[in-house]
PDB file of N, CA and C in Angstrom:
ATOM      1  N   UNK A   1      -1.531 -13.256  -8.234  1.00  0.00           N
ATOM      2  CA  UNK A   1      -1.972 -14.519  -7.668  1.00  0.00           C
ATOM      3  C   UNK A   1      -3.466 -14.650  -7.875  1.00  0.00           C
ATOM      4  N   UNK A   2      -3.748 -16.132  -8.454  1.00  0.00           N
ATOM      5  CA  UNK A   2      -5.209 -16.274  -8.612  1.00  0.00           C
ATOM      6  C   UNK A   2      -5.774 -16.723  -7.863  1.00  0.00           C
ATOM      7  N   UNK A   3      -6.871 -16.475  -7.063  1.00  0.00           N
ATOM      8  CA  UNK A   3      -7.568 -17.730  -6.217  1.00  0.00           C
ATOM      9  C   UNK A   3      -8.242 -18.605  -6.874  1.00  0.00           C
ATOM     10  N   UNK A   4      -8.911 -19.686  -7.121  1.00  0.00           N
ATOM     11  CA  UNK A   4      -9.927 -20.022  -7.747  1.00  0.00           C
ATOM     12  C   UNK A   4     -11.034 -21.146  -7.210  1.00  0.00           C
ATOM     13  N   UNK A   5     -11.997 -20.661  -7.192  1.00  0.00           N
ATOM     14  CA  UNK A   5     -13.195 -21.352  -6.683  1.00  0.00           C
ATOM     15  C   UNK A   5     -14.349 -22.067  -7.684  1.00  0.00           C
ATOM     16  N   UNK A   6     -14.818 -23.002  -7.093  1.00  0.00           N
ATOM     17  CA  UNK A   6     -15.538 -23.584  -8.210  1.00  0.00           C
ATOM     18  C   UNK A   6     -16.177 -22.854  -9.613  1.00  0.00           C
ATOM     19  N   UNK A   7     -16.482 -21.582  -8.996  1.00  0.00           N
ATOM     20  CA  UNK A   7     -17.446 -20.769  -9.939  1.00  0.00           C
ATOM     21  C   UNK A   7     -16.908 -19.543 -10.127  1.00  0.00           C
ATOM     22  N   UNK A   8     -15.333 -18.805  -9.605  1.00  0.00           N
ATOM     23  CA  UNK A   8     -14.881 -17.984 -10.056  1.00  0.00           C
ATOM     24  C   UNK A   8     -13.766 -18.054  -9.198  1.00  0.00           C
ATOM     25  N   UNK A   9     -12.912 -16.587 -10.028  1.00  0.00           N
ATOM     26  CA  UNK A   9     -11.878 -16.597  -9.728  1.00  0.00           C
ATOM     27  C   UNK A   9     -11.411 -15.076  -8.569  1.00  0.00           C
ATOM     28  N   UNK A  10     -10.358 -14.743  -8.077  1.00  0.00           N
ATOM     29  CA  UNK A  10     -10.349 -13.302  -7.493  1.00  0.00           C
ATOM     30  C   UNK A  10      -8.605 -13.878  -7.639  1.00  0.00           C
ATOM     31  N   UNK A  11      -8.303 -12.176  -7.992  1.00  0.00           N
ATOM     32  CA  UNK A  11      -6.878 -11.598  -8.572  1.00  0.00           C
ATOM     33  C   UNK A  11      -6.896 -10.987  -7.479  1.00  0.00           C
ATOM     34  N   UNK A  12      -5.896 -10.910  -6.896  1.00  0.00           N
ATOM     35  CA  UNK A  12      -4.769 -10.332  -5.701  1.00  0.00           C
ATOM     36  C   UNK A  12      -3.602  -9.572  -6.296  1.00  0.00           C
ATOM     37  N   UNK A  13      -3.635  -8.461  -5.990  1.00  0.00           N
ATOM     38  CA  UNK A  13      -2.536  -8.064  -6.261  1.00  0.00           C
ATOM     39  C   UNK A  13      -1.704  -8.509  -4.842  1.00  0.00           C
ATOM     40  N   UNK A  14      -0.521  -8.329  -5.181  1.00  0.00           N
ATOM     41  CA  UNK A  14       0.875  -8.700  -4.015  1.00  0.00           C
ATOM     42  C   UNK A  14       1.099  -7.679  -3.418  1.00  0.00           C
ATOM     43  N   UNK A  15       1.130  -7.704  -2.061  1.00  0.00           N
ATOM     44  CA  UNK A  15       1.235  -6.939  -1.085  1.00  0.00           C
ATOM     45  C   UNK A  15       3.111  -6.442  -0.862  1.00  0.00           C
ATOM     46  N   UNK A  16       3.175  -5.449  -0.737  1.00  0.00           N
ATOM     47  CA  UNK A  16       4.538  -5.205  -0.752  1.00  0.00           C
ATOM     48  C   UNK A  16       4.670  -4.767   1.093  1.00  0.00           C
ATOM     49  N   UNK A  17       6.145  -4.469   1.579  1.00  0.00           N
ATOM     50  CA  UNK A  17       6.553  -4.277   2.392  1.00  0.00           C
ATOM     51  C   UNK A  17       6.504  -2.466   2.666  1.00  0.00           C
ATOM     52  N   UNK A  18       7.298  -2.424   3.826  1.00  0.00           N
ATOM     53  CA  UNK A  18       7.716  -0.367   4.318  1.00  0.00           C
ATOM     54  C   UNK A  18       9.292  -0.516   3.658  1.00  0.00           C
ATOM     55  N   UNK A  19      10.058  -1.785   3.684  1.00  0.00           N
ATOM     56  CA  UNK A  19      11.222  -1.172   2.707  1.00  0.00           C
ATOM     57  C   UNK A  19      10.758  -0.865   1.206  1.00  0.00           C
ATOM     58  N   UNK A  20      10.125  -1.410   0.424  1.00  0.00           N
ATOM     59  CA  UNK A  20       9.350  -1.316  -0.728  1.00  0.00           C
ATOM     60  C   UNK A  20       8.836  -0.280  -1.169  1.00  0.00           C
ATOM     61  N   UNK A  21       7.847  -0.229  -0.107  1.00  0.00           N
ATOM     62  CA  UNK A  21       6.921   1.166  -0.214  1.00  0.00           C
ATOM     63  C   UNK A  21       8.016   2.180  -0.161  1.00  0.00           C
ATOM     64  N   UNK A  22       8.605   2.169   0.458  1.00  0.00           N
ATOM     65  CA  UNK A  22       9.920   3.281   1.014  1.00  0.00           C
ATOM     66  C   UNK A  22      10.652   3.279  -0.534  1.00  0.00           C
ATOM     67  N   UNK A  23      11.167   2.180  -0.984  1.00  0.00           N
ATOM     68  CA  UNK A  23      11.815   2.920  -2.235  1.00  0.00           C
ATOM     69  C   UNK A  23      10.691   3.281  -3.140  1.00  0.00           C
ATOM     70  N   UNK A  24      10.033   3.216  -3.505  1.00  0.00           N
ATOM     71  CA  UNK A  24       8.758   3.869  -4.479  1.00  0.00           C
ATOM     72  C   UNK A  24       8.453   4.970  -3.868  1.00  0.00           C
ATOM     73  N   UNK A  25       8.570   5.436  -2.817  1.00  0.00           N
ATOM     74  CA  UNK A  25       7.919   6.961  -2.239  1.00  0.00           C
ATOM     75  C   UNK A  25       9.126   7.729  -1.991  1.00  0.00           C
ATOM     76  N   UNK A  26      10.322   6.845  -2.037  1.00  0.00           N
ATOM     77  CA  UNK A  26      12.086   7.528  -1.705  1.00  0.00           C
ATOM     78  C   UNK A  26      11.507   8.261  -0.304  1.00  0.00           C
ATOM     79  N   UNK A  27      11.082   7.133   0.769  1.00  0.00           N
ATOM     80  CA  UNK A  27      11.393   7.618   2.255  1.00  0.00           C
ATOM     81  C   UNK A  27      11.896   6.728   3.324  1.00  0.00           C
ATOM     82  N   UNK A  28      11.656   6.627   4.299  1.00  0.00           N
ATOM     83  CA  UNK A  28      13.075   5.655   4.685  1.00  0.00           C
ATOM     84  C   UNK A  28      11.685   4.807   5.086  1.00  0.00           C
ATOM     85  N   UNK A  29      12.035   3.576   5.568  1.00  0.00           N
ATOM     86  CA  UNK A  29      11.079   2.477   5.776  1.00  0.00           C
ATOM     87  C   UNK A  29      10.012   3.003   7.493  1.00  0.00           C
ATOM     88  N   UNK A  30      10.969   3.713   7.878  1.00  0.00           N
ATOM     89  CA  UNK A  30      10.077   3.508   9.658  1.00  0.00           C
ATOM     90  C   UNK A  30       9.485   5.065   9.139  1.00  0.00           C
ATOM     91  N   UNK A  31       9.574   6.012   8.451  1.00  0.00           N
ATOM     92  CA  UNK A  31       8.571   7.124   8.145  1.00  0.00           C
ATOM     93  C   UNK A  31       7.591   6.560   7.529  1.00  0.00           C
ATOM     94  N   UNK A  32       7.527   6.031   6.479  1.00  0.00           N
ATOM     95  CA  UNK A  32       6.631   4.604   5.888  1.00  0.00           C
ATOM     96  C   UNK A  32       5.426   4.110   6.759  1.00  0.00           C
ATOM     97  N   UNK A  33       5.866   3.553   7.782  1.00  0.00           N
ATOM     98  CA  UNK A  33       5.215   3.126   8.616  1.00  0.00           C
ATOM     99  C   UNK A  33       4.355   3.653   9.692  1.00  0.00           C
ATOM    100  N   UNK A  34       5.368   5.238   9.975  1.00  0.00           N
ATOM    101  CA  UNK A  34       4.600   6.188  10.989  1.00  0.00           C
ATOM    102  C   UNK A  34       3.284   6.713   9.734  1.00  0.00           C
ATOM    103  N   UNK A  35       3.746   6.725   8.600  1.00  0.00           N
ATOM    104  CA  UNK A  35       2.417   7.511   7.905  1.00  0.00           C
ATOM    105  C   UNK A  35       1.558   6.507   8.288  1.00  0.00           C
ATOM    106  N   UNK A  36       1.943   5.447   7.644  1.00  0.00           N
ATOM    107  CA  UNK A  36       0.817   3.975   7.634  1.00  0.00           C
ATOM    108  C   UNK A  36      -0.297   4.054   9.346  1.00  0.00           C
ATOM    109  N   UNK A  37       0.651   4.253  10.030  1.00  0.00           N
ATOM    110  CA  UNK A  37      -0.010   4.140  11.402  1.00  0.00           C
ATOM    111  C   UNK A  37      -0.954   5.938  11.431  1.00  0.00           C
ATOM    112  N   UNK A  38      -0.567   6.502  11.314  1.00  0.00           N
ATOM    113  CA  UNK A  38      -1.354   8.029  11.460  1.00  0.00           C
ATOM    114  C   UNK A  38      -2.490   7.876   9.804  1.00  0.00           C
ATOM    115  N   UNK A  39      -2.359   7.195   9.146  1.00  0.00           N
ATOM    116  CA  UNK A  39      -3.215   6.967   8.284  1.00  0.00           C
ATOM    117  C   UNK A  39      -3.541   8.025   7.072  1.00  0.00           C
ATOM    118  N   UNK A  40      -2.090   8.548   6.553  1.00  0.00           N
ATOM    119  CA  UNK A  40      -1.812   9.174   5.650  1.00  0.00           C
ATOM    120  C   UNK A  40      -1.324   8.619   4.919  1.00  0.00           C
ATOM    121  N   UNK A  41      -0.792   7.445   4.561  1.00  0.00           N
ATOM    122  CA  UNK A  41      -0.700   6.934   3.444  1.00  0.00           C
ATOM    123  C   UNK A  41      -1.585   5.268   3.452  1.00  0.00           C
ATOM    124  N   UNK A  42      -1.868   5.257   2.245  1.00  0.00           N
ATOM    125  CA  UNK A  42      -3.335   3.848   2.542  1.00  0.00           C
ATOM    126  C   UNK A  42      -2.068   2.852   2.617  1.00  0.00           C
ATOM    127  N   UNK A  43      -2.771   2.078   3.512  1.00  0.00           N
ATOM    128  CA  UNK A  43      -1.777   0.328   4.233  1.00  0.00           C
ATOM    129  C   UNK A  43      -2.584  -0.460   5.358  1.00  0.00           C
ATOM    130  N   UNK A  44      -2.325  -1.464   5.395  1.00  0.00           N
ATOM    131  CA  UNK A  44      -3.194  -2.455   6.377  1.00  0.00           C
ATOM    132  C   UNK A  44      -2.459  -2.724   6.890  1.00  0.00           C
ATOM    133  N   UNK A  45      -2.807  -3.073   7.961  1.00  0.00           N
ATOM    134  CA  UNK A  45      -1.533  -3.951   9.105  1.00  0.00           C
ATOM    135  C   UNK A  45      -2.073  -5.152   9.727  1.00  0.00           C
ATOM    136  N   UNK A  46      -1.273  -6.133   9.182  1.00  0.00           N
ATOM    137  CA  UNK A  46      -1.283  -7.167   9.090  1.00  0.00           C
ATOM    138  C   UNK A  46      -0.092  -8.188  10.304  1.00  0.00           C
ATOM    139  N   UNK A  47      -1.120  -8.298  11.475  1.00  0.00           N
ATOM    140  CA  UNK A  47      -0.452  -8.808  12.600  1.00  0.00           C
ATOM    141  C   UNK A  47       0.352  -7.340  13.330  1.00  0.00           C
ATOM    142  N   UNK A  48       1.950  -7.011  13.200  1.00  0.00           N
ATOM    143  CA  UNK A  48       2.351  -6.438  13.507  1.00  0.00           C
ATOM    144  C   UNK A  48       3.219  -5.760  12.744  1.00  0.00           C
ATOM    145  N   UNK A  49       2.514  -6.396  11.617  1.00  0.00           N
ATOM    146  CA  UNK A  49       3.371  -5.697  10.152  1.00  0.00           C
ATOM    147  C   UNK A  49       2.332  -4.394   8.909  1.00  0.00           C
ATOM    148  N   UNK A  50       3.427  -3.686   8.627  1.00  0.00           N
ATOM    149  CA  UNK A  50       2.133  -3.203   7.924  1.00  0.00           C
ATOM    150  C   UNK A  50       2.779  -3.086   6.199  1.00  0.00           C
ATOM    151  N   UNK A  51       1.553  -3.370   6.130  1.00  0.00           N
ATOM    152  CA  UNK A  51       1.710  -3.631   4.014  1.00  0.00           C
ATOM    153  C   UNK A  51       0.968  -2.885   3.233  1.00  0.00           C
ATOM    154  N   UNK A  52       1.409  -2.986   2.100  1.00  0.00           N
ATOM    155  CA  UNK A  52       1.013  -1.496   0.970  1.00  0.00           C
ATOM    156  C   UNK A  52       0.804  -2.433  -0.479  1.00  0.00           C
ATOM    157  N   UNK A  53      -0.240  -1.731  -1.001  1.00  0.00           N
ATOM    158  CA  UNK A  53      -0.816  -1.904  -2.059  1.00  0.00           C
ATOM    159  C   UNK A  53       0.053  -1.051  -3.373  1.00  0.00           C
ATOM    160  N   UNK A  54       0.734  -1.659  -4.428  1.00  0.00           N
ATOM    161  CA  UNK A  54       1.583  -0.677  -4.952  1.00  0.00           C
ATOM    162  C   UNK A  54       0.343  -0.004  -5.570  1.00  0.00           C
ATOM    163  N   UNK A  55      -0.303  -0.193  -5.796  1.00  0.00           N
ATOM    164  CA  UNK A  55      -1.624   0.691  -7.154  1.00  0.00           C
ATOM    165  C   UNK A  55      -2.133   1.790  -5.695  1.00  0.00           C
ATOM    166  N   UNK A  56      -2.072   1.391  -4.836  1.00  0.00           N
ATOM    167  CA  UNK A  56      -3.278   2.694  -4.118  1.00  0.00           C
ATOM    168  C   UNK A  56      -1.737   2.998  -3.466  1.00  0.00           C
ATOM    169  N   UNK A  57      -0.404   3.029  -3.751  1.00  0.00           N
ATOM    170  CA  UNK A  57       0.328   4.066  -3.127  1.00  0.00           C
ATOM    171  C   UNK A  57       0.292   4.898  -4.679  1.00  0.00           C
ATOM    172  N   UNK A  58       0.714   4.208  -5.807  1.00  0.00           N
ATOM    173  CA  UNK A  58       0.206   5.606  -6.770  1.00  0.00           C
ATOM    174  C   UNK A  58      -0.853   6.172  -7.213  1.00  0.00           C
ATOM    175  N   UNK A  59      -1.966   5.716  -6.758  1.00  0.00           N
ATOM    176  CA  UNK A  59      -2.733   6.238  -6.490  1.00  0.00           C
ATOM    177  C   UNK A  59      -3.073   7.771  -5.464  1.00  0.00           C
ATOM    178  N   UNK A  60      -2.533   7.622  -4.149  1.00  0.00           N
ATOM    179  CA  UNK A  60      -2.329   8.141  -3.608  1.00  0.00           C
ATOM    180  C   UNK A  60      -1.361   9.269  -3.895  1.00  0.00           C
ATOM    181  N   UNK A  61      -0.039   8.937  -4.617  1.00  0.00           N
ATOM    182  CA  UNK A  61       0.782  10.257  -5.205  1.00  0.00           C
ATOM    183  C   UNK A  61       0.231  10.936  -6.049  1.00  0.00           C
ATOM    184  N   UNK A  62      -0.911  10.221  -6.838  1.00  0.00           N
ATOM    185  CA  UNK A  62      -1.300  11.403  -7.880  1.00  0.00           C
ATOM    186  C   UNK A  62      -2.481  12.471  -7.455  1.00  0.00           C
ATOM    187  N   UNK A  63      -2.996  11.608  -6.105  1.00  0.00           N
ATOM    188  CA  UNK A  63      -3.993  12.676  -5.839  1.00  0.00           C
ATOM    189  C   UNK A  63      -3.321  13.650  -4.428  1.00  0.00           C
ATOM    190  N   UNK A  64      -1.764  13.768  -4.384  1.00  0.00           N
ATOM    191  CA  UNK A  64      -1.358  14.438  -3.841  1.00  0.00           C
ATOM    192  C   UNK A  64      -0.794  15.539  -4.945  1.00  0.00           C
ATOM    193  N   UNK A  65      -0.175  15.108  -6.190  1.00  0.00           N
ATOM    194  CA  UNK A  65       0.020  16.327  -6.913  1.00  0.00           C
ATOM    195  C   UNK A  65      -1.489  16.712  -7.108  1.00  0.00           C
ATOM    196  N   UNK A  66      -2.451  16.227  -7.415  1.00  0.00           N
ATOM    197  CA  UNK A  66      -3.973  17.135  -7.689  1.00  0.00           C
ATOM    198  C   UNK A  66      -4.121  18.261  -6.794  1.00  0.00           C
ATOM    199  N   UNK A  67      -3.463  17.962  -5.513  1.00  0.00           N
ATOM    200  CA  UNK A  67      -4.042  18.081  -4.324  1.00  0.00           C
ATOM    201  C   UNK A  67      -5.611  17.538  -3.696  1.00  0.00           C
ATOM    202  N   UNK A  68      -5.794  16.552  -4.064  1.00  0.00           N
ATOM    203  CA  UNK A  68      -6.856  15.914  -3.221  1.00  0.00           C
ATOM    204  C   UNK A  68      -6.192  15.100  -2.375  1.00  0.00           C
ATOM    205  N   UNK A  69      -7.117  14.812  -1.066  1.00  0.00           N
ATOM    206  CA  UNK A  69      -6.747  14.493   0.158  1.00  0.00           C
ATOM    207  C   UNK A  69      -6.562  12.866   0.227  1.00  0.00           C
ATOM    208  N   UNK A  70      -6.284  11.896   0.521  1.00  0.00           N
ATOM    209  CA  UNK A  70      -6.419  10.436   0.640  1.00  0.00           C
ATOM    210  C   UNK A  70      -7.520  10.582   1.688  1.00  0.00           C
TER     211      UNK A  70
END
């Protein structure tokens, strides 16, 4: 999604869901969410929902095989 303003533009990536995130990480949606809330896996919460960035959840898997920390 593009925004666009007189003098430029900003790219959004699309925010995905904890069922989503859950099949890309193969965990069930409410573990998803307990990470999201304890702040082990990167996500915003949005009202009473919380949403995931697909690039910074693989992001996040690869610097778990490195072993670096999020």
């Amino acid at each position: 999604m593009t925004v666009k303003d007189t003098n430029k533009s900003i790219d959004f990536e699309p925010l995905i869901d904890a069922v989503e995130a859950g099949r890309l990480l193969n965990l069930h949606p409410v573990t998803v969410c307990e990470f999201a809330r304890q702040a082990r896996i990167p996500a915003v919460k949005l009202g009473r929902v919380w949403r995931f960035r697909p690039s910074r959840l693989q992001q996040w898997l690869d610097e778990q095989e490195t072993g670096n920390s999020y």
